[in-house]
PDB file of N, CA and C in Angstrom:
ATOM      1  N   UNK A   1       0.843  -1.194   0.000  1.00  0.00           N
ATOM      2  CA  UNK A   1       0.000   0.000   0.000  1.00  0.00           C
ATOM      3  C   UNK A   1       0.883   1.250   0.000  1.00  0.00           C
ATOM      4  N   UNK A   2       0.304   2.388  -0.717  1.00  0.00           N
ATOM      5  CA  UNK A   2       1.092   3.128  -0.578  1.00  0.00           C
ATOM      6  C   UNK A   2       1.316   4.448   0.394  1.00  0.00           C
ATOM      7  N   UNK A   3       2.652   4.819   0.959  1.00  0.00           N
ATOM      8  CA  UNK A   3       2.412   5.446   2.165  1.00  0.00           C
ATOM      9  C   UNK A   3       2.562   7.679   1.943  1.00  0.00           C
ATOM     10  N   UNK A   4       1.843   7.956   2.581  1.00  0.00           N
ATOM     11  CA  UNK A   4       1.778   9.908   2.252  1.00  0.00           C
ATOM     12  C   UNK A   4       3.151   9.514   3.871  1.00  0.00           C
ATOM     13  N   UNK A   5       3.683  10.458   2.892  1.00  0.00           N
ATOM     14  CA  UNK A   5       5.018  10.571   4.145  1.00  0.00           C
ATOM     15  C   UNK A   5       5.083  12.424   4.269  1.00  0.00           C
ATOM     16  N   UNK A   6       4.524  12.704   5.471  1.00  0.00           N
ATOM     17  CA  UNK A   6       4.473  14.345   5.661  1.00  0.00           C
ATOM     18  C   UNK A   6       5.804  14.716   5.835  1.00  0.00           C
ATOM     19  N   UNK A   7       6.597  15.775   5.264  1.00  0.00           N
ATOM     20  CA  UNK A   7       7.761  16.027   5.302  1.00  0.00           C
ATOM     21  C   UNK A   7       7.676  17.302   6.927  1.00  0.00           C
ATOM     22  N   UNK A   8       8.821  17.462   7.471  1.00  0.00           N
ATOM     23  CA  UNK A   8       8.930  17.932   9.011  1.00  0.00           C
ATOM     24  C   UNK A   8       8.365  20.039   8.444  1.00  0.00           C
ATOM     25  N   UNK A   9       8.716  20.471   7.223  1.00  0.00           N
ATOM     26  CA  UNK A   9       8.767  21.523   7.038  1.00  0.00           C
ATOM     27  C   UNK A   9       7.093  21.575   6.409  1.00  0.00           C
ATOM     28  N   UNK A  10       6.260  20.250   6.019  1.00  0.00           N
ATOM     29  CA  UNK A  10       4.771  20.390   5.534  1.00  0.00           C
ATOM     30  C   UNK A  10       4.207  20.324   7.136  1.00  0.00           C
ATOM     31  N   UNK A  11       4.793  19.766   7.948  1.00  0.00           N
ATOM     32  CA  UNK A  11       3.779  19.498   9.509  1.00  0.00           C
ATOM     33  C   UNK A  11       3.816  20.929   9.825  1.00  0.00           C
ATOM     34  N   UNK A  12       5.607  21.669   9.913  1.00  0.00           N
ATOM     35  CA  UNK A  12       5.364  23.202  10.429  1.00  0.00           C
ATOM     36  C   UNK A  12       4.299  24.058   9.470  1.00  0.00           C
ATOM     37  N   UNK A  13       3.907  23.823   8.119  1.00  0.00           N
ATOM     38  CA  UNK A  13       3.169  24.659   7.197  1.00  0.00           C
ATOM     39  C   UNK A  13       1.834  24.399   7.902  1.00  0.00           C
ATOM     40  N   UNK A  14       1.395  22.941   8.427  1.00  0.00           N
ATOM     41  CA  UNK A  14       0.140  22.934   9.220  1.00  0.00           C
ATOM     42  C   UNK A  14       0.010  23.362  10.007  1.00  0.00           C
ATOM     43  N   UNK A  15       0.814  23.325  10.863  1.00  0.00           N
ATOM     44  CA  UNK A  15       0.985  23.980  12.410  1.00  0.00           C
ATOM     45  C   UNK A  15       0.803  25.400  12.146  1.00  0.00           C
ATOM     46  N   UNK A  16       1.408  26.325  11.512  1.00  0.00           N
ATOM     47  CA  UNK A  16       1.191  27.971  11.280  1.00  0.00           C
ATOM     48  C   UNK A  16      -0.387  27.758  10.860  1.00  0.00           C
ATOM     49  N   UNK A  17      -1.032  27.090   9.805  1.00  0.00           N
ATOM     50  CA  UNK A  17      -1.727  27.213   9.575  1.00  0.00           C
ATOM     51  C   UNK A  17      -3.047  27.301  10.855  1.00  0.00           C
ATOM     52  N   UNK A  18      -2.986  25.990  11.354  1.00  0.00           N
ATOM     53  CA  UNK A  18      -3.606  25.356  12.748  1.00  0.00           C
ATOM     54  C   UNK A  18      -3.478  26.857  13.599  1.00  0.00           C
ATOM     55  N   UNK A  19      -2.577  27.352  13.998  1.00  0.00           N
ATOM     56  CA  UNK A  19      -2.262  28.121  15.133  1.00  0.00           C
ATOM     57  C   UNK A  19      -3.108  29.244  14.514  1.00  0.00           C
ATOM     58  N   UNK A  20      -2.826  30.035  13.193  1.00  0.00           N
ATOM     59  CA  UNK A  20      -3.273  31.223  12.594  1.00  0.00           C
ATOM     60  C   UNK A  20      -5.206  31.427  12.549  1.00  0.00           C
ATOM     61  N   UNK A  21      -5.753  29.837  12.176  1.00  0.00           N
ATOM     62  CA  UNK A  21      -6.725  29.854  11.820  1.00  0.00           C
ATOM     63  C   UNK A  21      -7.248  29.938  13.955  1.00  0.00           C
ATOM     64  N   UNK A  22      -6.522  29.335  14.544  1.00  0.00           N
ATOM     65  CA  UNK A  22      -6.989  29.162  16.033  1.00  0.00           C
ATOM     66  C   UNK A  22      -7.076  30.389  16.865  1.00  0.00           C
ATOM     67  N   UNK A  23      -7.037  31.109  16.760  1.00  0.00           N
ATOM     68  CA  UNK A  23      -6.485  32.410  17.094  1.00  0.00           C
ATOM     69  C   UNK A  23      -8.126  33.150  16.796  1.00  0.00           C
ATOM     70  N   UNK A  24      -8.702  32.886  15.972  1.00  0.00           N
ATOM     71  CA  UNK A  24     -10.535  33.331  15.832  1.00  0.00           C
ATOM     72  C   UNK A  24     -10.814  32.178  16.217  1.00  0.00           C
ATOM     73  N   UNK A  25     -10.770  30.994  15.968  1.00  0.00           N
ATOM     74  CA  UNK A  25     -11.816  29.869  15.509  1.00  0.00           C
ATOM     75  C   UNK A  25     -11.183  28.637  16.360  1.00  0.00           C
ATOM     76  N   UNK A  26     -10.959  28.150  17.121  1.00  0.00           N
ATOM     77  CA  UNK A  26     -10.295  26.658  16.869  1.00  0.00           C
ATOM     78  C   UNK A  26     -10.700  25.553  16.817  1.00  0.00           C
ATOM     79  N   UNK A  27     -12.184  25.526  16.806  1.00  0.00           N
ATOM     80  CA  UNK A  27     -12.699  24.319  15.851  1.00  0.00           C
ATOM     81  C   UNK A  27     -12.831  24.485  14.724  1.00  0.00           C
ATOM     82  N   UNK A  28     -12.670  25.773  14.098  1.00  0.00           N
ATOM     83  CA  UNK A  28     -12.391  25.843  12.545  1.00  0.00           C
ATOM     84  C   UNK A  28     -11.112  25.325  12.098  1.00  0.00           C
ATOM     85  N   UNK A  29      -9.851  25.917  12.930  1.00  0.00           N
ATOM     86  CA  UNK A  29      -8.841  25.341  12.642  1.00  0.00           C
ATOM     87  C   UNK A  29      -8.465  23.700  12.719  1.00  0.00           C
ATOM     88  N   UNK A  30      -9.312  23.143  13.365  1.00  0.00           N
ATOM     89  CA  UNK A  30      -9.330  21.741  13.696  1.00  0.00           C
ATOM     90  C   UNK A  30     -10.006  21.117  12.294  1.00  0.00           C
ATOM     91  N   UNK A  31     -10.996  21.579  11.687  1.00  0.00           N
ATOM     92  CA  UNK A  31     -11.717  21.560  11.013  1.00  0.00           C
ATOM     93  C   UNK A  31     -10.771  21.290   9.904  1.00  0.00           C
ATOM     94  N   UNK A  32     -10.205  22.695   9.536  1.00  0.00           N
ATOM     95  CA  UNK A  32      -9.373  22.406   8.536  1.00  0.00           C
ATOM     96  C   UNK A  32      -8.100  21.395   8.340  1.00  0.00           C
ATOM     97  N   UNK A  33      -7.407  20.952   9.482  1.00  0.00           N
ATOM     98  CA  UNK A  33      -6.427  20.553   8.993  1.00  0.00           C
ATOM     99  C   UNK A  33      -6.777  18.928   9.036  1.00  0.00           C
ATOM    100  N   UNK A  34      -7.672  18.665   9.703  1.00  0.00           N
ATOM    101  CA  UNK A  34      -8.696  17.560   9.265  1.00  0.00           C
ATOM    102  C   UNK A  34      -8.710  17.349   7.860  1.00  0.00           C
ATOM    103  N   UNK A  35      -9.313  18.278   7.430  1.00  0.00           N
ATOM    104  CA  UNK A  35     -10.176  18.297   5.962  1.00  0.00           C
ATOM    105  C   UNK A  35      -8.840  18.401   4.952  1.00  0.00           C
ATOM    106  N   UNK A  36      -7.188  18.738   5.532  1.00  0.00           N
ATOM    107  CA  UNK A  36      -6.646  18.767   4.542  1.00  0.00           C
ATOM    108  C   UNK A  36      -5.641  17.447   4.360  1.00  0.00           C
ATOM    109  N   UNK A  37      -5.590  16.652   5.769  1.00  0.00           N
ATOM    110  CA  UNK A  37      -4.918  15.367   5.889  1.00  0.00           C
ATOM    111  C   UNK A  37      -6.384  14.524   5.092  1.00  0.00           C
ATOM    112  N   UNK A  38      -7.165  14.292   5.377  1.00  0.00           N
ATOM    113  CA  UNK A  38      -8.498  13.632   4.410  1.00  0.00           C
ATOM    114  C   UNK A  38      -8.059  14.209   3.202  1.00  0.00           C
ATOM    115  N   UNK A  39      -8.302  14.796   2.619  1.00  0.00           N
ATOM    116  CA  UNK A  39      -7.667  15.652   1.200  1.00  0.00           C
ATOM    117  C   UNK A  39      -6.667  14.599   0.625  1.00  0.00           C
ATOM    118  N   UNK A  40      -5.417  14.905   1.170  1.00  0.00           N
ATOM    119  CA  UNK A  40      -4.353  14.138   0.980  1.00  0.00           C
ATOM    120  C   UNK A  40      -4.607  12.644   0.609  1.00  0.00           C
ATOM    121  N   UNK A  41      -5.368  11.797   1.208  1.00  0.00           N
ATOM    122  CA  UNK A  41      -5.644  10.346   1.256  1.00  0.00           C
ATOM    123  C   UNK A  41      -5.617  10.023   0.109  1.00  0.00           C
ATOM    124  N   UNK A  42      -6.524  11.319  -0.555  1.00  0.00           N
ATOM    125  CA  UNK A  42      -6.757  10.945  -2.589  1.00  0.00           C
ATOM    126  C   UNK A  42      -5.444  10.439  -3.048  1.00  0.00           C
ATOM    127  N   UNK A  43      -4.671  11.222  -2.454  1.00  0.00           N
ATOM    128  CA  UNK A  43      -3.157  10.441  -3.340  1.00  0.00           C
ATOM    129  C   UNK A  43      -2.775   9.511  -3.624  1.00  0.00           C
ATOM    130  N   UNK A  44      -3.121   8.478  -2.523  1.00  0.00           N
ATOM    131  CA  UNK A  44      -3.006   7.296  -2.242  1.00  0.00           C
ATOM    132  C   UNK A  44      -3.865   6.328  -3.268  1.00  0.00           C
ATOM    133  N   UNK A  45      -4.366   7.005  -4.155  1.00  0.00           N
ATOM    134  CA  UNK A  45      -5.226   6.128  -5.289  1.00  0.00           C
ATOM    135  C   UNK A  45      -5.090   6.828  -6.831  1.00  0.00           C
ATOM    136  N   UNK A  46      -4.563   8.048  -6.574  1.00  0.00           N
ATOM    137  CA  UNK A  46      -4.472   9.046  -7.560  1.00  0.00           C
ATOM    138  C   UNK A  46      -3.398   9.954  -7.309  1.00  0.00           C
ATOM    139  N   UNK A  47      -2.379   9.271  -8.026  1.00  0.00           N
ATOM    140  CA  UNK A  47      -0.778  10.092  -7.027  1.00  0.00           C
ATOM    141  C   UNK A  47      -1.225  11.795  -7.961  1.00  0.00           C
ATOM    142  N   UNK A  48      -1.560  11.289  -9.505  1.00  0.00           N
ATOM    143  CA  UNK A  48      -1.167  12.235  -9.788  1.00  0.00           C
ATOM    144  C   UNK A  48      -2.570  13.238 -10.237  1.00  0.00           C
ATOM    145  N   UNK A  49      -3.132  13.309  -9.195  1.00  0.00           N
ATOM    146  CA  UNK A  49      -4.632  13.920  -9.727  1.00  0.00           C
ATOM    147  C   UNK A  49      -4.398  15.191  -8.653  1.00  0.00           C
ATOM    148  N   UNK A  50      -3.270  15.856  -8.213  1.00  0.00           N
ATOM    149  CA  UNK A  50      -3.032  17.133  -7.836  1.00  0.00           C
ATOM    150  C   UNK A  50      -3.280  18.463  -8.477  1.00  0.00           C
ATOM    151  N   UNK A  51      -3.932  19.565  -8.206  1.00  0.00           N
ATOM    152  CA  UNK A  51      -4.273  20.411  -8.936  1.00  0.00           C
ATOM    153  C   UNK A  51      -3.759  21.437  -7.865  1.00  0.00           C
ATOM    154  N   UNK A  52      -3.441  22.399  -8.208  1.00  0.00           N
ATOM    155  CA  UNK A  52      -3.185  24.031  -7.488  1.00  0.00           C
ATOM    156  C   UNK A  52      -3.961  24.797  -7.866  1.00  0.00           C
ATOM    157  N   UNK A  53      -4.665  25.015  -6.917  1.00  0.00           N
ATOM    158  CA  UNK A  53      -5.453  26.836  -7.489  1.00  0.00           C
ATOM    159  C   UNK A  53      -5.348  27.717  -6.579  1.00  0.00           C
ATOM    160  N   UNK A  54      -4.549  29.008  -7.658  1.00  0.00           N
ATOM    161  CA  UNK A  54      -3.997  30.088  -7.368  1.00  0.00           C
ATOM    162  C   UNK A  54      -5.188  30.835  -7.145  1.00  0.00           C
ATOM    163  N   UNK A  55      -5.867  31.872  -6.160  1.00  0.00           N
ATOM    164  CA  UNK A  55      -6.786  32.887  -6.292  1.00  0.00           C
ATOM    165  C   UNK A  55      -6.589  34.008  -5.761  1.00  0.00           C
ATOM    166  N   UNK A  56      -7.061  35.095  -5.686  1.00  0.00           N
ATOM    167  CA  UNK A  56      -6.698  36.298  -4.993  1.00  0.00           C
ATOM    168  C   UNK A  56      -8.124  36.619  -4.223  1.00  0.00           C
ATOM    169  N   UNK A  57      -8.436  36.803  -3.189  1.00  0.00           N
ATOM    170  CA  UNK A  57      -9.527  37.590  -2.472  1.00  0.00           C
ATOM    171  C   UNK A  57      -9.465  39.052  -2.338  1.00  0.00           C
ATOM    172  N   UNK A  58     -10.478  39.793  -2.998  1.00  0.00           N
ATOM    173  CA  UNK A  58     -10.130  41.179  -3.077  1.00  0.00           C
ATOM    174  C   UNK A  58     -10.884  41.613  -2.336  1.00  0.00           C
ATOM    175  N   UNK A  59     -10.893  42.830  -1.936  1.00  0.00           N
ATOM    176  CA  UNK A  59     -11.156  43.697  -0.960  1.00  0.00           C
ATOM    177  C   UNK A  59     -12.881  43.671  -0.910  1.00  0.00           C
ATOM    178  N   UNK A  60     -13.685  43.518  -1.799  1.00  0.00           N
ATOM    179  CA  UNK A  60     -14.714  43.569  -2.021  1.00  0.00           C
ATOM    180  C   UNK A  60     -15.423  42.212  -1.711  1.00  0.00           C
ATOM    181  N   UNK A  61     -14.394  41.269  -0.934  1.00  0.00           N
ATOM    182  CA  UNK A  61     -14.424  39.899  -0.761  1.00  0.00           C
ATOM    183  C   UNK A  61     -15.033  38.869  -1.872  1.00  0.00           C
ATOM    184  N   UNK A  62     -14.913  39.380  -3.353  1.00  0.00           N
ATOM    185  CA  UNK A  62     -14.899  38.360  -4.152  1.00  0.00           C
ATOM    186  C   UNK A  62     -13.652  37.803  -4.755  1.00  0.00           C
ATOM    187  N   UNK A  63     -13.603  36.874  -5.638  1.00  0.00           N
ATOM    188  CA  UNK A  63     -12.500  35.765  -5.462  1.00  0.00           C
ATOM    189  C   UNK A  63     -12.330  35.806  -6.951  1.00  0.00           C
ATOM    190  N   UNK A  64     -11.208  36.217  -6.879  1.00  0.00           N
ATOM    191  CA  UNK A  64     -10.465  36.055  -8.934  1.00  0.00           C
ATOM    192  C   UNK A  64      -9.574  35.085  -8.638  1.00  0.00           C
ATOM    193  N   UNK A  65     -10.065  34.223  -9.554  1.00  0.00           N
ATOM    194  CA  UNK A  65      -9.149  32.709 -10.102  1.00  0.00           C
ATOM    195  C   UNK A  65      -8.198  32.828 -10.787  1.00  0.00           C
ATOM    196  N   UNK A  66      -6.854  32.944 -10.647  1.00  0.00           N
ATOM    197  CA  UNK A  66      -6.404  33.444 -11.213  1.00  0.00           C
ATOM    198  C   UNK A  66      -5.484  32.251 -12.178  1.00  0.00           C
ATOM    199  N   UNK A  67      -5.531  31.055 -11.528  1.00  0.00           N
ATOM    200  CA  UNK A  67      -4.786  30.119 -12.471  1.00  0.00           C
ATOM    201  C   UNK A  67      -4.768  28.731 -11.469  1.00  0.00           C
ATOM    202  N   UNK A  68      -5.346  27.255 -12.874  1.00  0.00           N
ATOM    203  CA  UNK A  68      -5.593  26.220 -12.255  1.00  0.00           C
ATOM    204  C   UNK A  68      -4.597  25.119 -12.563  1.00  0.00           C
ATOM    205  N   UNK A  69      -3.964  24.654 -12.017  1.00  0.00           N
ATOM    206  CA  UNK A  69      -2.547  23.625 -12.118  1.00  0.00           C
ATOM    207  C   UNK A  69      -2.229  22.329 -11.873  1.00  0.00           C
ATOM    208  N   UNK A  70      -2.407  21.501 -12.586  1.00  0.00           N
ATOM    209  CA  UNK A  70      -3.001  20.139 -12.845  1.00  0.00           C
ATOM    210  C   UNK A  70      -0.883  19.222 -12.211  1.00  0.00           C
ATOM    211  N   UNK A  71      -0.581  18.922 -11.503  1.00  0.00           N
ATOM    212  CA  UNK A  71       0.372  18.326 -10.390  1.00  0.00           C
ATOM    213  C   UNK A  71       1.234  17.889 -12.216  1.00  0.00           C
ATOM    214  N   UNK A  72       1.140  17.547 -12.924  1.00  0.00           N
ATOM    215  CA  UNK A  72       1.711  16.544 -13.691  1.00  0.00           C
ATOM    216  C   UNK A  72       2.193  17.763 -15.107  1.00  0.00           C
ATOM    217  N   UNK A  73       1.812  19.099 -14.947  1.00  0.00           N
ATOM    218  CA  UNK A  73       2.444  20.273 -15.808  1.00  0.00           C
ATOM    219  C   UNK A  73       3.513  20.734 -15.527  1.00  0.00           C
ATOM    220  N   UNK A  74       4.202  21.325 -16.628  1.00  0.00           N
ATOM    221  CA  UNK A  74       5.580  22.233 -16.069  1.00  0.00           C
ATOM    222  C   UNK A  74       5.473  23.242 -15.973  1.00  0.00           C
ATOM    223  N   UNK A  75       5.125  23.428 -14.492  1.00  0.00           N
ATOM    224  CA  UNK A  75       4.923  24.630 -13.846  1.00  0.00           C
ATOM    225  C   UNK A  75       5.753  25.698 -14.266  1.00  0.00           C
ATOM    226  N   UNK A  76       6.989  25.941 -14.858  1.00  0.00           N
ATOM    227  CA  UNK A  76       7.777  26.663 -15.189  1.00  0.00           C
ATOM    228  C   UNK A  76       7.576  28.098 -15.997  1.00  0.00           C
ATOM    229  N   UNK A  77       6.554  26.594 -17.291  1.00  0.00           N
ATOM    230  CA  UNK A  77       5.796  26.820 -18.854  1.00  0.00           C
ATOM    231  C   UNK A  77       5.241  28.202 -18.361  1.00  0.00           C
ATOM    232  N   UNK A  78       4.357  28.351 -17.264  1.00  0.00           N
ATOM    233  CA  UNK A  78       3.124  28.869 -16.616  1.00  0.00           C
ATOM    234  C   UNK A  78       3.879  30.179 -15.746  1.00  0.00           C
ATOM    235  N   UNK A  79       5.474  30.029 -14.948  1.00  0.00           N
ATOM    236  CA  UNK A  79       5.395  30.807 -14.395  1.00  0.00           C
ATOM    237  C   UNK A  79       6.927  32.094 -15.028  1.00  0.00           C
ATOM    238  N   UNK A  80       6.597  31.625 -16.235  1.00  0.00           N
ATOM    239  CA  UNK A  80       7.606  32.623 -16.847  1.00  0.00           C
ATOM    240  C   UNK A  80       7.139  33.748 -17.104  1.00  0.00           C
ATOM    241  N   UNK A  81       8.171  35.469 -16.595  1.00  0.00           N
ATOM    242  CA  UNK A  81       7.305  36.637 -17.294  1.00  0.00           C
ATOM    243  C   UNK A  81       7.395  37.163 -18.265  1.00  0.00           C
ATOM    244  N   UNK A  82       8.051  36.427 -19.304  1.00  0.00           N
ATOM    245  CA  UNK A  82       8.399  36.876 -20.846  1.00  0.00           C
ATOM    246  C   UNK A  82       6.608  36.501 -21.182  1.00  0.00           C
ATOM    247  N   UNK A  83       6.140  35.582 -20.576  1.00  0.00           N
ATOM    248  CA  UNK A  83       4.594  35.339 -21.260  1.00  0.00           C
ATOM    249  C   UNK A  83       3.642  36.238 -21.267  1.00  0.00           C
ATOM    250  N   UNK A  84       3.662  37.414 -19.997  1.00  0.00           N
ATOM    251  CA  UNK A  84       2.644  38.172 -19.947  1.00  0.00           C
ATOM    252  C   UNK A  84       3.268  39.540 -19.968  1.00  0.00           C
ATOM    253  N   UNK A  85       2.706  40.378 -20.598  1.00  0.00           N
ATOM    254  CA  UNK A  85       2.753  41.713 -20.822  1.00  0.00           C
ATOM    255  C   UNK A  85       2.642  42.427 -19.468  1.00  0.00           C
ATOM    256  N   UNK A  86       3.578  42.760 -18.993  1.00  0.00           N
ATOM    257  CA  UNK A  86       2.941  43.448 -17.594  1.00  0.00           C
ATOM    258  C   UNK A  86       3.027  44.873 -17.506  1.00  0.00           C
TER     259      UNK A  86
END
């Protein structure tokens, strides 16, 4: 079977997370890092069905998508700035 091995610097990314979200909420924060070790499990049947989505929350509290990233692309392709006119 295959094993999710949390690396020591992904547990501290939970932990900030855990602590940040606990600080208003801490059954929210419980909530979440629940919901993101469950998350993870998918891997274990679908190594490579990882996606990233980038979004921005703006001030007006709606949500621009700004780019969706499928685990198995070269992220590189995507994060070069010769591509976009800025």
């Amino acid at each position: 079977m295959v094993e999710l091995n949390w690396t020591l610097e992904s547990e501290r990314w939970l932990r900030d997370i855990f602590n940040y979200i606990s600080i208003d909420n801490p059954q929210a924060a419980s909530a979440t890092i629940e919901s993101i070790y469950e998350m993870a499990q998918i891997l274990k049947t679908f190594p490579e069905s990882g996606y990233r989505i980038a979004y921005l929350i703006k001030p007006d509290r709606n949500i621009d998508i700004l780019g969706v990233f499928h685990g198995s692309l070269d992220m590189d392709r995507y994060l070069k700035e010769d591509k976009y006119d800025l």
